[in-house]
N, C-alpha and C. Protein backbone atom coordinates (compact mmCIF):
# COMPACT_ATOMS: atom_id res chain seq x y z
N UNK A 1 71.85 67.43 83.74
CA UNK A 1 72.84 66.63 84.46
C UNK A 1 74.23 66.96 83.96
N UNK A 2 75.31 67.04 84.94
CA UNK A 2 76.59 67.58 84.70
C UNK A 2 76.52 68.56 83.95
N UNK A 3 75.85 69.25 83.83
CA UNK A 3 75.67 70.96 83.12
C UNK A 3 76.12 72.02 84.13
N UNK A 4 76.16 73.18 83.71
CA UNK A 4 76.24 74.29 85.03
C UNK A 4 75.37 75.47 84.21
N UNK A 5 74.44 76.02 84.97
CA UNK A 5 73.92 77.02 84.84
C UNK A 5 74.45 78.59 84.71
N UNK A 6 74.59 79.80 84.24
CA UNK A 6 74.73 80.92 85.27
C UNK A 6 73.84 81.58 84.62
N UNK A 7 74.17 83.00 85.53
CA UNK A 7 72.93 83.97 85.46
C UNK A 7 73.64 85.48 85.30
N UNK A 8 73.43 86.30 84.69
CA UNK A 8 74.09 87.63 84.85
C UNK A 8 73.19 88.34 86.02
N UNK A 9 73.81 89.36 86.65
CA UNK A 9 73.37 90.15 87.67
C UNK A 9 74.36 91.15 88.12
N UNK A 10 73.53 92.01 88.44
CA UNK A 10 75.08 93.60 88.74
C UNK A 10 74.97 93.36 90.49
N UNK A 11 75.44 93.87 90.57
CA UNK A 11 75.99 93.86 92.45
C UNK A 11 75.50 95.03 93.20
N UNK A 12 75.93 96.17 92.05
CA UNK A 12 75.67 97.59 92.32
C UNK A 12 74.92 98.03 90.97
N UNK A 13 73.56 97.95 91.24
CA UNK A 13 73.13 98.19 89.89
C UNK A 13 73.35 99.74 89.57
N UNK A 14 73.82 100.03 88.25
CA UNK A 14 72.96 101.38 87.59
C UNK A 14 72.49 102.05 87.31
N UNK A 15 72.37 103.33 87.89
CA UNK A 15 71.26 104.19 88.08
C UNK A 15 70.94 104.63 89.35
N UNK A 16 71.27 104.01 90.25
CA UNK A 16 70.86 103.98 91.54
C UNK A 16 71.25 105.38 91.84
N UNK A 17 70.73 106.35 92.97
CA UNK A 17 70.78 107.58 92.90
C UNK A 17 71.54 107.73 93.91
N UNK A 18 72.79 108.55 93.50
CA UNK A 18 74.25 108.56 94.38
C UNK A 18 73.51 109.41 95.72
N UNK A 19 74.38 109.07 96.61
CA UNK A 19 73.98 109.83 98.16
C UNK A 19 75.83 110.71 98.86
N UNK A 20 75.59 111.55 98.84
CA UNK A 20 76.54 112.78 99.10
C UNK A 20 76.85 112.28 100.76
N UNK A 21 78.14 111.73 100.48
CA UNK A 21 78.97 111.09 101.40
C UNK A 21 79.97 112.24 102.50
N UNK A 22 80.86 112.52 101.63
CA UNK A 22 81.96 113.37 102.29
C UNK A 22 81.90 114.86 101.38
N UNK A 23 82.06 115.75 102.20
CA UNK A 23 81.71 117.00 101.48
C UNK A 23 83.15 118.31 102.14
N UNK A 24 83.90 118.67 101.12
CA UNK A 24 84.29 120.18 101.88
C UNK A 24 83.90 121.13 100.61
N UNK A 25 83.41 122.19 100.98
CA UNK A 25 83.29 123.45 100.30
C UNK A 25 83.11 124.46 100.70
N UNK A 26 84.67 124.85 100.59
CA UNK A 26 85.20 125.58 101.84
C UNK A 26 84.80 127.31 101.54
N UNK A 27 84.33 127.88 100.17
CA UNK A 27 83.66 128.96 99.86
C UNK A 27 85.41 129.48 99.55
N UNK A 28 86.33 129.16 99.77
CA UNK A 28 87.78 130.20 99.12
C UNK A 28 87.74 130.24 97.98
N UNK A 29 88.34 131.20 97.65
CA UNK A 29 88.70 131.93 96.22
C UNK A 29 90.10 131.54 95.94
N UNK A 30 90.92 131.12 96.79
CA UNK A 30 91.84 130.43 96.69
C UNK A 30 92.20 129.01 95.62
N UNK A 31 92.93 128.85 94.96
CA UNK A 31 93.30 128.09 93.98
C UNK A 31 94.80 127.45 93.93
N UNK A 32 95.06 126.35 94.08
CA UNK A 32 97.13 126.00 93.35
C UNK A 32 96.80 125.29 92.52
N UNK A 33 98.06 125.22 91.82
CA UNK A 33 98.51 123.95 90.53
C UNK A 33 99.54 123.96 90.87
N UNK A 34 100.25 122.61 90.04
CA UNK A 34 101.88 122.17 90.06
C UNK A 34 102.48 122.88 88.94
N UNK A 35 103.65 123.02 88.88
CA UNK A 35 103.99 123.41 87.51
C UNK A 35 104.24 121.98 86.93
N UNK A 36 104.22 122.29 85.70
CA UNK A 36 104.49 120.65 85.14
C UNK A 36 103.82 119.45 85.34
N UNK A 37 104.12 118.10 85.12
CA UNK A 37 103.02 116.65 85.66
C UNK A 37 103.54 116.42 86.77
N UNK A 38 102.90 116.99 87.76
CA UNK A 38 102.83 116.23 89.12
C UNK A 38 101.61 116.79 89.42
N UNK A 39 101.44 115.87 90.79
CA UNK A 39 99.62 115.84 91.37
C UNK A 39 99.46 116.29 92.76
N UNK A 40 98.49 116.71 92.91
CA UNK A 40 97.63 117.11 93.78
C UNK A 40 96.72 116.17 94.78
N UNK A 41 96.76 116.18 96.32
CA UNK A 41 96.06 115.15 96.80
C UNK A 41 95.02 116.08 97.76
N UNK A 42 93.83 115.17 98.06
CA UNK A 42 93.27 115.74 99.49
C UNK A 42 92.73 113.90 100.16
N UNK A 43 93.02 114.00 101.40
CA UNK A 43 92.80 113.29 101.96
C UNK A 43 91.25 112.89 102.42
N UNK A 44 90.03 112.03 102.53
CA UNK A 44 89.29 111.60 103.03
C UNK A 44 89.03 110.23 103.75
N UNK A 45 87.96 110.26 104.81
CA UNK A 45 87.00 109.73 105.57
C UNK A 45 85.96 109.08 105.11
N UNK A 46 85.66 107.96 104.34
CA UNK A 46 84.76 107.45 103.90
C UNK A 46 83.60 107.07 104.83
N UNK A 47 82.17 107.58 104.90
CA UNK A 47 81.28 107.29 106.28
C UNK A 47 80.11 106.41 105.15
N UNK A 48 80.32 106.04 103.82
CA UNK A 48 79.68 104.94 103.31
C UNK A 48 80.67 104.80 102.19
N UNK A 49 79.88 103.35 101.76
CA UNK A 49 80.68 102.09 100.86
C UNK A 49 79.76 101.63 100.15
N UNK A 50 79.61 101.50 98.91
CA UNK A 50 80.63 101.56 97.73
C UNK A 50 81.10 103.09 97.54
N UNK A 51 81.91 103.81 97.24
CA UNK A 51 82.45 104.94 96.43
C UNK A 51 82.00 104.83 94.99
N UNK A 52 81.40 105.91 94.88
CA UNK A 52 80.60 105.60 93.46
C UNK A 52 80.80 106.92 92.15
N UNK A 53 81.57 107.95 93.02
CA UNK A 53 81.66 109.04 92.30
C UNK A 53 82.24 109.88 93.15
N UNK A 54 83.13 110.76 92.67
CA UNK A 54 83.92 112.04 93.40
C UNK A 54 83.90 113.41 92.48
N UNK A 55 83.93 114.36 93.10
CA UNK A 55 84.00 115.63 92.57
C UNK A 55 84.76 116.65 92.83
N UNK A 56 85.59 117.53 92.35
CA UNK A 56 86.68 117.84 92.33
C UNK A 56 86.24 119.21 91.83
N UNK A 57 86.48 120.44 93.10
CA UNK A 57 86.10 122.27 92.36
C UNK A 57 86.79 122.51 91.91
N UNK A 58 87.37 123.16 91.06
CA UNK A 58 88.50 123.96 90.39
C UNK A 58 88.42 125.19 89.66
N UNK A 59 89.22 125.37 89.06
CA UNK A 59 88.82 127.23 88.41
C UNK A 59 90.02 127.21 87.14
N UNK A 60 89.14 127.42 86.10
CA UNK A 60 89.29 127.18 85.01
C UNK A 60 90.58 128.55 84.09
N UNK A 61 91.62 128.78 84.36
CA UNK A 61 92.13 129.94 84.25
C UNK A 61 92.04 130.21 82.64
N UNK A 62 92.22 131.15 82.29
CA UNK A 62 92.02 131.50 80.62
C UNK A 62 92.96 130.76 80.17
N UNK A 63 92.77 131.08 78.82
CA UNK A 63 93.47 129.89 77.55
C UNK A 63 92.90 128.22 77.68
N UNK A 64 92.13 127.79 78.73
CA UNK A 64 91.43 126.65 78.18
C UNK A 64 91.23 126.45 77.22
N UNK A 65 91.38 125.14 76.75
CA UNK A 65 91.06 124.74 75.38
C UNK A 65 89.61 124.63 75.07
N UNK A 66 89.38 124.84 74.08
CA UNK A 66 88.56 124.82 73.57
C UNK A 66 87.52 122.83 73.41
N UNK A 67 88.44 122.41 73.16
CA UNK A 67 88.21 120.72 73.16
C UNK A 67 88.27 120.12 74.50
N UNK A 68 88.30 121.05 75.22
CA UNK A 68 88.66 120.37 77.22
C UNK A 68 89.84 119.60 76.64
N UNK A 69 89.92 119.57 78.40
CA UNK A 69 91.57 118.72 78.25
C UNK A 69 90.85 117.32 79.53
N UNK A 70 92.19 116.41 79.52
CA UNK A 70 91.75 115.19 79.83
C UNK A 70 92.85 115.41 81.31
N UNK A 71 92.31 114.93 82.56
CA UNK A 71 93.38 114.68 83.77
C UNK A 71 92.91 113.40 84.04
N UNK A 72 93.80 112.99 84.90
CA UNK A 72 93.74 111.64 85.07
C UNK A 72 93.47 111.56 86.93
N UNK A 73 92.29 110.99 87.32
CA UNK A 73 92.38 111.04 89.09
C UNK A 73 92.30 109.46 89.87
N UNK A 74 92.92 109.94 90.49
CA UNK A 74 93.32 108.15 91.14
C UNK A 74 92.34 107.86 92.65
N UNK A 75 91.85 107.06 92.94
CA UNK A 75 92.02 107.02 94.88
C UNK A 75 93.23 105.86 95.21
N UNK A 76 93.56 106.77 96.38
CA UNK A 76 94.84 105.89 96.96
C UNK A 76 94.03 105.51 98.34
N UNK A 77 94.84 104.31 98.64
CA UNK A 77 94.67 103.70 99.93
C UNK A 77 95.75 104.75 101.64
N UNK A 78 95.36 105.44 101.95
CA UNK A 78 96.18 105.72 103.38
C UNK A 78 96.73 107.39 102.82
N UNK A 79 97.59 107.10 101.86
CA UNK A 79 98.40 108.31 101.93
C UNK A 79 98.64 108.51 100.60
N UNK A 80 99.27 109.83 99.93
CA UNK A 80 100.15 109.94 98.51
C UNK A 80 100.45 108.94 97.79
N UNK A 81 101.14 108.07 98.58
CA UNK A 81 102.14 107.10 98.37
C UNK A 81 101.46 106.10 98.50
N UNK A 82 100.29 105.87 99.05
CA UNK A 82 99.90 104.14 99.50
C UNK A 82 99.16 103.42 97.94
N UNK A 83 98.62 102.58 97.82
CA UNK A 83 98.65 101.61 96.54
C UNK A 83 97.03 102.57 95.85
N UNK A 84 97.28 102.43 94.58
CA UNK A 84 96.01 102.91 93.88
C UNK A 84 95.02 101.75 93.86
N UNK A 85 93.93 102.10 94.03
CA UNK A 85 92.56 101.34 94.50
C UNK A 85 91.79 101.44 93.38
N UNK A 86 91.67 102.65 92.63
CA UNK A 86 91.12 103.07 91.60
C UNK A 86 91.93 104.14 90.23
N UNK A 87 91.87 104.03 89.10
CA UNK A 87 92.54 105.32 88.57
C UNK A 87 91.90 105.50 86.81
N UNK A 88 91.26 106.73 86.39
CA UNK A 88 91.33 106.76 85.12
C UNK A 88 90.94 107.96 84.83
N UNK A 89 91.41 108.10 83.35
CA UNK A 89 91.35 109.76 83.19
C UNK A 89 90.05 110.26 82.93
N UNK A 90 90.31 111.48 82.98
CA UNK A 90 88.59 112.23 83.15
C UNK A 90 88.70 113.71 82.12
N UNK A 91 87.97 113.72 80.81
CA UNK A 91 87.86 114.70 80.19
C UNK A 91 87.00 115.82 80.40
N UNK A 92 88.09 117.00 81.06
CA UNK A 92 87.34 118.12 81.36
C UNK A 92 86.68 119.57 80.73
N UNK A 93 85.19 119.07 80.05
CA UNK A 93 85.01 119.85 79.09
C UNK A 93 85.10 120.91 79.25
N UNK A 94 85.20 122.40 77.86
CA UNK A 94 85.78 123.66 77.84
C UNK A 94 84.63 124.14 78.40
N UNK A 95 85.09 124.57 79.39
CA UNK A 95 84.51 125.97 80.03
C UNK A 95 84.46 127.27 79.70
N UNK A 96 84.51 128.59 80.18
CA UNK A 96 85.12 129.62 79.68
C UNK A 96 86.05 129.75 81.70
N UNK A 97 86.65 130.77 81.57
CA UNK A 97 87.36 131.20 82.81
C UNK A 97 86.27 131.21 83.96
N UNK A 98 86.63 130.39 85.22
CA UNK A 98 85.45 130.48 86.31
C UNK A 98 85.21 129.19 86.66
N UNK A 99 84.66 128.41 87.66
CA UNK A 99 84.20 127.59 88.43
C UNK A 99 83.76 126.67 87.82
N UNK A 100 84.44 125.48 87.85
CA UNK A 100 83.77 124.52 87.53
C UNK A 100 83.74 122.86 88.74
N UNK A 101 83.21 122.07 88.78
CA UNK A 101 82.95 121.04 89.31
C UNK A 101 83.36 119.59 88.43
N UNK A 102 84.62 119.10 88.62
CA UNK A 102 85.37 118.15 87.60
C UNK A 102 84.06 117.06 88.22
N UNK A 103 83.73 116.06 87.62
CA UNK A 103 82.81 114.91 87.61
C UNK A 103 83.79 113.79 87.75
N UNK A 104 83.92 112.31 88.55
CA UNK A 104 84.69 111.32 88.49
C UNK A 104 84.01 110.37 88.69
N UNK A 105 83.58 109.90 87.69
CA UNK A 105 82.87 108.23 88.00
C UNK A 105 83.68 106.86 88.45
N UNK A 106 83.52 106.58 89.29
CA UNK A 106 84.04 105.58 89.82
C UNK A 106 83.40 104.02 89.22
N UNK A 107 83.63 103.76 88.50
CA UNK A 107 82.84 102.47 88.09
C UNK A 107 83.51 101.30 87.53
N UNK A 108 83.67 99.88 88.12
CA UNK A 108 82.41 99.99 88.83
C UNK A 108 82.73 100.59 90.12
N UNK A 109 81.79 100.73 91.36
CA UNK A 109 82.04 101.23 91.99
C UNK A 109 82.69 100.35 93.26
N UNK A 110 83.35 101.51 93.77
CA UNK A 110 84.54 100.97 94.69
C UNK A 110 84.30 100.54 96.39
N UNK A 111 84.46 99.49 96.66
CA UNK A 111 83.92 98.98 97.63
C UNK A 111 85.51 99.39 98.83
N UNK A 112 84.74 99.94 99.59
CA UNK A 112 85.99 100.76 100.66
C UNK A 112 85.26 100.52 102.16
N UNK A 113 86.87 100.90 102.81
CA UNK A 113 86.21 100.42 104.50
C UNK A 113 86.09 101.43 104.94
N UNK A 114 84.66 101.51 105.61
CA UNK A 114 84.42 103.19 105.96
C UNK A 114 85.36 103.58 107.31
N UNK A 115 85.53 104.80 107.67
CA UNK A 115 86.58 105.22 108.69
C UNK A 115 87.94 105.15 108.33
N UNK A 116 88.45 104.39 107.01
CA UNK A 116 89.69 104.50 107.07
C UNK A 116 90.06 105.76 105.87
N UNK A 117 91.66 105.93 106.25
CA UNK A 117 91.66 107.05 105.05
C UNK A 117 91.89 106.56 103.79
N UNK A 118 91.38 107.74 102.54
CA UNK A 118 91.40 107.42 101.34
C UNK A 118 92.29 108.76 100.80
N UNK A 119 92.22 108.59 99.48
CA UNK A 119 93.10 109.52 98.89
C UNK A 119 92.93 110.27 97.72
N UNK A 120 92.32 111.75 97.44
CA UNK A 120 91.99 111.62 96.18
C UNK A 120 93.04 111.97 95.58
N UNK A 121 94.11 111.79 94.07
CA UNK A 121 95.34 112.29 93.26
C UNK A 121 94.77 112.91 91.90
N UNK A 122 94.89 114.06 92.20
CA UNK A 122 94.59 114.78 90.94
C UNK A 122 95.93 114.68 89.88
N UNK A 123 96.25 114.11 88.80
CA UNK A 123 97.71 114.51 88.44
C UNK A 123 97.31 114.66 86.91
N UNK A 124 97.51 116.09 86.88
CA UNK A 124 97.64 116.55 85.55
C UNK A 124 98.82 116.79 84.62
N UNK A 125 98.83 116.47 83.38
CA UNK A 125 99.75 116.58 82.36
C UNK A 125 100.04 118.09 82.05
N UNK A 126 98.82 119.46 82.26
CA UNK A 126 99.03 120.90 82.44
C UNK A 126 98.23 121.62 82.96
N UNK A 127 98.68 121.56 84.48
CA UNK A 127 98.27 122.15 85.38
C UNK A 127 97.77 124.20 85.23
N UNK A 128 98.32 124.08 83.85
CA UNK A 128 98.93 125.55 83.82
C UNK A 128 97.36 126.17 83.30
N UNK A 129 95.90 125.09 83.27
CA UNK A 129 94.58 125.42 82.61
C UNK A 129 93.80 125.11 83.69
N UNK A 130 93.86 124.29 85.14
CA UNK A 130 93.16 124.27 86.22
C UNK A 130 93.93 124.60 87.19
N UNK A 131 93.35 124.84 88.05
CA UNK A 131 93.92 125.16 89.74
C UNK A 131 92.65 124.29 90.71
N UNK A 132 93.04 123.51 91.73
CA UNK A 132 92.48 122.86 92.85
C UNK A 132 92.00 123.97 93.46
N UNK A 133 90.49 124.03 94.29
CA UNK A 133 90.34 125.17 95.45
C UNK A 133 90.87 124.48 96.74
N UNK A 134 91.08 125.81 97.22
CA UNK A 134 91.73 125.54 99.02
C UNK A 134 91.88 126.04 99.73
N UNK A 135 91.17 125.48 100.84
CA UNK A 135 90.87 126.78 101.85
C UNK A 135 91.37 126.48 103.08
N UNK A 136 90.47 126.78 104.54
CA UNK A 136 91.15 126.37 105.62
C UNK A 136 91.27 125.12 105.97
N UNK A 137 91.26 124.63 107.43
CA UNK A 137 91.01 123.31 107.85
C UNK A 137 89.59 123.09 108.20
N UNK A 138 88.58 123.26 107.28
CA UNK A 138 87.28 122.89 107.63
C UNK A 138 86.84 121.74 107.27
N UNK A 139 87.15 120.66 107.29
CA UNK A 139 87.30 119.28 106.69
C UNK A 139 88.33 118.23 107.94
N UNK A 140 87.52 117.45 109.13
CA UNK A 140 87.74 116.81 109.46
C UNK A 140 88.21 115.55 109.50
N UNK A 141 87.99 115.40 108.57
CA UNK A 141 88.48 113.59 108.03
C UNK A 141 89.75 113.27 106.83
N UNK A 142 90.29 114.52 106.82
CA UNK A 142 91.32 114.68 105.98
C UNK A 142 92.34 116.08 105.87
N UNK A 143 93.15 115.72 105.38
CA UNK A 143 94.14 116.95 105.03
C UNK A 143 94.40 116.76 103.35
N UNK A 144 95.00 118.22 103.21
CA UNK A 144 95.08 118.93 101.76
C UNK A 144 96.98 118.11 101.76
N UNK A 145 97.06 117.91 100.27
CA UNK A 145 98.93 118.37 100.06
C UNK A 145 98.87 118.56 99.31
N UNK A 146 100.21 119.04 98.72
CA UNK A 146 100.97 119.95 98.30
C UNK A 146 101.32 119.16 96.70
N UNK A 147 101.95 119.46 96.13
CA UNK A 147 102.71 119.00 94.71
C UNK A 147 103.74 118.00 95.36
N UNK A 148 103.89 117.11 94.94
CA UNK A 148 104.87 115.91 95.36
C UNK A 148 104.45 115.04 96.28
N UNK A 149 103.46 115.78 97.02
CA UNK A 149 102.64 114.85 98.28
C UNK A 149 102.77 115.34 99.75
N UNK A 150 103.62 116.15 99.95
CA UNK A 150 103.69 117.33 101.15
C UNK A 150 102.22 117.84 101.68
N UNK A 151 102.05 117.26 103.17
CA UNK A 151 101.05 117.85 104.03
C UNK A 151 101.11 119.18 103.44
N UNK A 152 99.52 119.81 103.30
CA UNK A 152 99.68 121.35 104.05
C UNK A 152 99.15 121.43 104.78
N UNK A 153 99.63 122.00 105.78
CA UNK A 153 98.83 121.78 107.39
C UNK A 153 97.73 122.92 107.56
N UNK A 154 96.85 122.72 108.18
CA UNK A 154 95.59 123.78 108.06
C UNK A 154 94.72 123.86 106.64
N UNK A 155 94.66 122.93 105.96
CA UNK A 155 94.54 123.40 104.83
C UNK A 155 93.70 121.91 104.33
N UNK A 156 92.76 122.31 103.38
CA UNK A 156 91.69 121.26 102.89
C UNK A 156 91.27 121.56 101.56
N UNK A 157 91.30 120.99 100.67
CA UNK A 157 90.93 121.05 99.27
C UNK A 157 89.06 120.75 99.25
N UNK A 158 88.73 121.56 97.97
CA UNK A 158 87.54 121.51 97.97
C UNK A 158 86.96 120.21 97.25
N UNK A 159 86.09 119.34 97.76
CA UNK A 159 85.49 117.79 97.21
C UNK A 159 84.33 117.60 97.39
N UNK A 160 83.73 116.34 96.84
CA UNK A 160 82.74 115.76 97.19
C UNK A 160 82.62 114.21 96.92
N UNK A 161 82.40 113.58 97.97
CA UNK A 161 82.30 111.92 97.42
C UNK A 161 81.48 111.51 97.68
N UNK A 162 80.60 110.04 97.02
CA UNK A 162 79.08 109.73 96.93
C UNK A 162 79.06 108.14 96.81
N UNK A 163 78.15 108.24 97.22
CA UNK A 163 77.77 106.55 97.29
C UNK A 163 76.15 106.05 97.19
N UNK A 164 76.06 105.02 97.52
CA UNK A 164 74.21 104.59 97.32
C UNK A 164 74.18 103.65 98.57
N UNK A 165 73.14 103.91 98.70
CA UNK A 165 72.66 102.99 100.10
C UNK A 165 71.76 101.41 99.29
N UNK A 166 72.39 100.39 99.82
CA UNK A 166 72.07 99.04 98.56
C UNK A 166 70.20 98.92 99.39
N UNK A 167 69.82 98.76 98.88
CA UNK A 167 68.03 98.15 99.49
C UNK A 167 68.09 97.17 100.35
């Protein structure tokens, strides 16, 4: 009597096995970076909800460190510029020169309205050890930009975003 109960429980439990949402991989050999800290965006189409993880190709140019280095990736709401929804940094272990697949856990995971646009912001502190891939416009549900946030028109960065289907 006059007590209150609660109960712990996850929403989106743990473990649950991500499902490959939005995909470009556009096969270019093509690569940019910024000079200096500014970021990199590609635009997406969310066709499920929660956002649970994103992935990011890149190409690892020599002199990587040895200890990986840490970037920081955001999702924005609409555009460059529209409000961060999500953001935290992501340590990208040493590779040697060549292809790698940056990992971004979204957690917890991010509950988004499917069909509208999202935003991924790559913004690194030294761009001068990764490069973004980028290829044509084979990616419908989004566009690539530039350093500062500049469309590039025809043009789509290489990604992947994931989610779980709840039971």
């Amino acid at each position: 009597p006059g007590g209150s109960a609660s109960r712990n429980f996850t929403l989106f439990p743990s473990g649950t096995g991500d499902t490959l949402d939005q995909v470009n991989e556009s096969g270019s050999g093509t690569t940019n970076s910024c000079p200096g800290p500014q970021s990199l965006y590609q635009s997406f189409t969310p066709g499920l909800s929660p956002l649970t993880r994103v992935e990011v190709r890149a190409r690892a140019d020599g002199g990587f460190p040895v200890e990986g280095t840490t970037s920081t990736f955001s999702i924005r709401a609409g555009s460059p510029a529209g409000p961060i929804l999500f953001s935290a940094p992501v340590l990208v272990n040493a590779v040697s020169t060549g292809d790698v697949w940056i990992e971004v856990p979204i957690a917890p995971a991010l509950v988004v309205d499917t069909g509208t646009t999202l935003v991924i912001e790559w913004a690194e502190s030294d761009q001068s050890q990764l490069s973004w891939y980028v290829g044509g416009d084979d990616y419908a549900g989004g566009v690539a930009f530039a350093c500062g946030g500049a469309e590039l028109p025809g043009a789509d960065r290489d990604f992947r975003t994931y989610s779980f289907v709840i039971p």
